[in-house]
C-alpha atoms as a PDB file:
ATOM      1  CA  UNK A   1      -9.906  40.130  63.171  1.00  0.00           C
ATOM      2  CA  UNK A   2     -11.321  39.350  66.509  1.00  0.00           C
ATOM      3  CA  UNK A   3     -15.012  41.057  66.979  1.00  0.00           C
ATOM      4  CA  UNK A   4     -15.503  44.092  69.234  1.00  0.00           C
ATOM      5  CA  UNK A   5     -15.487  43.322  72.889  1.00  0.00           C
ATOM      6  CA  UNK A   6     -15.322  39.256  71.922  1.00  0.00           C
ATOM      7  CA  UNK A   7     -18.940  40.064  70.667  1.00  0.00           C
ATOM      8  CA  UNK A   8     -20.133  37.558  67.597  1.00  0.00           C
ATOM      9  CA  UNK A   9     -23.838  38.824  67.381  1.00  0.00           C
ATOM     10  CA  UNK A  10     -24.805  41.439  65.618  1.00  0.00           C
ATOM     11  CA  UNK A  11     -27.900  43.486  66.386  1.00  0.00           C
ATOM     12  CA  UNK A  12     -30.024  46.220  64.955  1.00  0.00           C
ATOM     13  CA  UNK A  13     -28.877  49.965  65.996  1.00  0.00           C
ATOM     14  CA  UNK A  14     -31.189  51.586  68.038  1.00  0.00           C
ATOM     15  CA  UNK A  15     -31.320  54.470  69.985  1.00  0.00           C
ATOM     16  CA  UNK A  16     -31.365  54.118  73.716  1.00  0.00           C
ATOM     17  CA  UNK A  17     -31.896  56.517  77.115  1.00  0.00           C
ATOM     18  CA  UNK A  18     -31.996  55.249  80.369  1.00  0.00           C
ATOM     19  CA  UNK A  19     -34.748  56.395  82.868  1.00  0.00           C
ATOM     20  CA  UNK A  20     -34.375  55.742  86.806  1.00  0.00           C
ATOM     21  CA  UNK A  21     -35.848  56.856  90.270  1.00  0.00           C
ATOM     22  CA  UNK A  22     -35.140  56.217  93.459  1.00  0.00           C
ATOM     23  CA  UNK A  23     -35.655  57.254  97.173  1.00  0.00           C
ATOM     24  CA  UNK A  24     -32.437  58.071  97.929  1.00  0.00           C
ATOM     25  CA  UNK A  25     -30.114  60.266  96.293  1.00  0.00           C
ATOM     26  CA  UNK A  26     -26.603  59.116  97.562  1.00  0.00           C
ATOM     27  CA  UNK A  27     -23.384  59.437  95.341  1.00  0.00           C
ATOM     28  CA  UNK A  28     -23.669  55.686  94.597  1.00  0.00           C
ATOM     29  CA  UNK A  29     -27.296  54.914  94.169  1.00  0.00           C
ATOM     30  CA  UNK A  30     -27.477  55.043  90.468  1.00  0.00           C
ATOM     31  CA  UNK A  31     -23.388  53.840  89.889  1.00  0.00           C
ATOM     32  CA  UNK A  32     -23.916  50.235  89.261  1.00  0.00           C
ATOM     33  CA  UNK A  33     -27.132  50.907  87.093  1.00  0.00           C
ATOM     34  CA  UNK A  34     -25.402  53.364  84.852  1.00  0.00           C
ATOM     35  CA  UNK A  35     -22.456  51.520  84.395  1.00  0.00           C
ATOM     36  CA  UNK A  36     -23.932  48.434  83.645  1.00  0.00           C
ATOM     37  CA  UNK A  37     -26.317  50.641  80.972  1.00  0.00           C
ATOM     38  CA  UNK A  38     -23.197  52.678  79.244  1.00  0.00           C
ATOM     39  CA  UNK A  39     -21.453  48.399  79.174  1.00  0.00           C
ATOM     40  CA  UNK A  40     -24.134  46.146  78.264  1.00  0.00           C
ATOM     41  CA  UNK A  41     -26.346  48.116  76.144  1.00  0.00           C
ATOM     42  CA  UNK A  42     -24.268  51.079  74.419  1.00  0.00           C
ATOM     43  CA  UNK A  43     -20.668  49.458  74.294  1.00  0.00           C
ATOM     44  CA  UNK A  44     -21.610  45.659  74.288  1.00  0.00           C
ATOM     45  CA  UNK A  45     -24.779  46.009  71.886  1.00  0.00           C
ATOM     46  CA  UNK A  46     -23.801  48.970  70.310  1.00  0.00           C
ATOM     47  CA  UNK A  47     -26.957  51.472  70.853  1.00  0.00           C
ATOM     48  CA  UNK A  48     -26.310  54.878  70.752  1.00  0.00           C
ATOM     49  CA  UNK A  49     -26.860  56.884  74.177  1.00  0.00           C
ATOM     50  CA  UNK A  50     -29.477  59.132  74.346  1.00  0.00           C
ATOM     51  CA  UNK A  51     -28.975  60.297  77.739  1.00  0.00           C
ATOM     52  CA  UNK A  52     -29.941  59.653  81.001  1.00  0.00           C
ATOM     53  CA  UNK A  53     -32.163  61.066  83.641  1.00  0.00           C
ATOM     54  CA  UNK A  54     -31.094  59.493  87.259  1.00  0.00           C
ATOM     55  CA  UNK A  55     -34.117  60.711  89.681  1.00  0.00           C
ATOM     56  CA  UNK A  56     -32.554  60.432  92.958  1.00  0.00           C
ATOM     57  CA  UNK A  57     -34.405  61.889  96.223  1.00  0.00           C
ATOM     58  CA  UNK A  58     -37.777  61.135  94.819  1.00  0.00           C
ATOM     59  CA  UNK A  59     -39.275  58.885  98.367  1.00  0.00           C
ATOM     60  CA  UNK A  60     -39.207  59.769 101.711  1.00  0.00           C
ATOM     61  CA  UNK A  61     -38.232  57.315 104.868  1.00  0.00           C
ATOM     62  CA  UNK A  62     -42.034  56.041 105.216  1.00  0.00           C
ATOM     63  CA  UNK A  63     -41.608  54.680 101.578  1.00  0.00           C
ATOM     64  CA  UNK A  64     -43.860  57.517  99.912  1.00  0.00           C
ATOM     65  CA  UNK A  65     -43.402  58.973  96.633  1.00  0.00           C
ATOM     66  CA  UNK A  66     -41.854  62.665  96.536  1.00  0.00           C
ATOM     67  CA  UNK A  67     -40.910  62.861  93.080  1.00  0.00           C
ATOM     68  CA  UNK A  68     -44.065  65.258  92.621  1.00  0.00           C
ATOM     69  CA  UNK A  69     -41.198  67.899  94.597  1.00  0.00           C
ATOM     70  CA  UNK A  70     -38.583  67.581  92.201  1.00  0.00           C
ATOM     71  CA  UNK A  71     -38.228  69.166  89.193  1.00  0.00           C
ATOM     72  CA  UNK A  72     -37.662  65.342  87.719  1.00  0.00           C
ATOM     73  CA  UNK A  73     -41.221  64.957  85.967  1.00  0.00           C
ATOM     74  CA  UNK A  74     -40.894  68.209  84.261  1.00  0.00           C
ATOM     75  CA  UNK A  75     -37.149  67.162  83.231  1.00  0.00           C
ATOM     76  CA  UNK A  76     -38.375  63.587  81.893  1.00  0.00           C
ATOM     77  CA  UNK A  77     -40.981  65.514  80.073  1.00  0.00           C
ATOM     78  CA  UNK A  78     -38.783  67.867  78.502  1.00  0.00           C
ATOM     79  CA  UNK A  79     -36.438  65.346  77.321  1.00  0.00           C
ATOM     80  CA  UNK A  80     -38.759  62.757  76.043  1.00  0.00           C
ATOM     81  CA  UNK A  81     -40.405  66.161  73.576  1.00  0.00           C
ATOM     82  CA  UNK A  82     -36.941  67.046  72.403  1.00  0.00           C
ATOM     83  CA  UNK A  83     -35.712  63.500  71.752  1.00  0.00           C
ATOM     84  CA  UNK A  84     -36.296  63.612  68.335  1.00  0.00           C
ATOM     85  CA  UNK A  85     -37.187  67.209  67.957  1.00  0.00           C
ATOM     86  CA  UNK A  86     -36.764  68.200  64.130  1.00  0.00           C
ATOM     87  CA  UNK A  87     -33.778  71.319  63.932  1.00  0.00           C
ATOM     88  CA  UNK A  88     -35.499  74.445  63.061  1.00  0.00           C
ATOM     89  CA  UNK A  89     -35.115  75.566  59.524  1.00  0.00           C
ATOM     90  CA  UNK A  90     -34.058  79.106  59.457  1.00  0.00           C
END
């Protein structure tokens, strides 16, 4: 039986998320990233996805940092305290 996506390694499972920013916030900034993130590390290695927080629109023309007017840093913040948030026991 041939291994999964020709792969003869095996490595540890691990959870995964994949964090980005950038100035712009065009349909196709993040593409490449994101697709190379969901092949390499969740198909090809075999971690399981998280999620994914793709901060676009967070720098201005003069190269300045404008994330601090998004609701991004709130969002990260959010999602990194539920990651592993226990369920509640009713």
């Amino acid at each position: 039986m041939d291994p999964p996506l020709g792969r003869y390694e095996k490595y540890p499972v691990k959870d995964s998320v994949l964090l980005m920013t950038a100035a712009d916030n065009y349909f196709w900034t993040f593409e490449q990233a994101a697709a190379y993130y969901r092949f390499a590390i969740v198909n090809y290695i075999g971690f399981h996805d998280k999620g994914m927080i793709l901060a676009g629109g967070c720098g201005d023309t003069n190269g300045k940092p404008q994330i601090e007017k998004t609701e991004y840093l709130s969002q990260a913040y959010e999602f990194g305290k539920n990651l592993y948030r226990m369920p509640e026991r009713g």
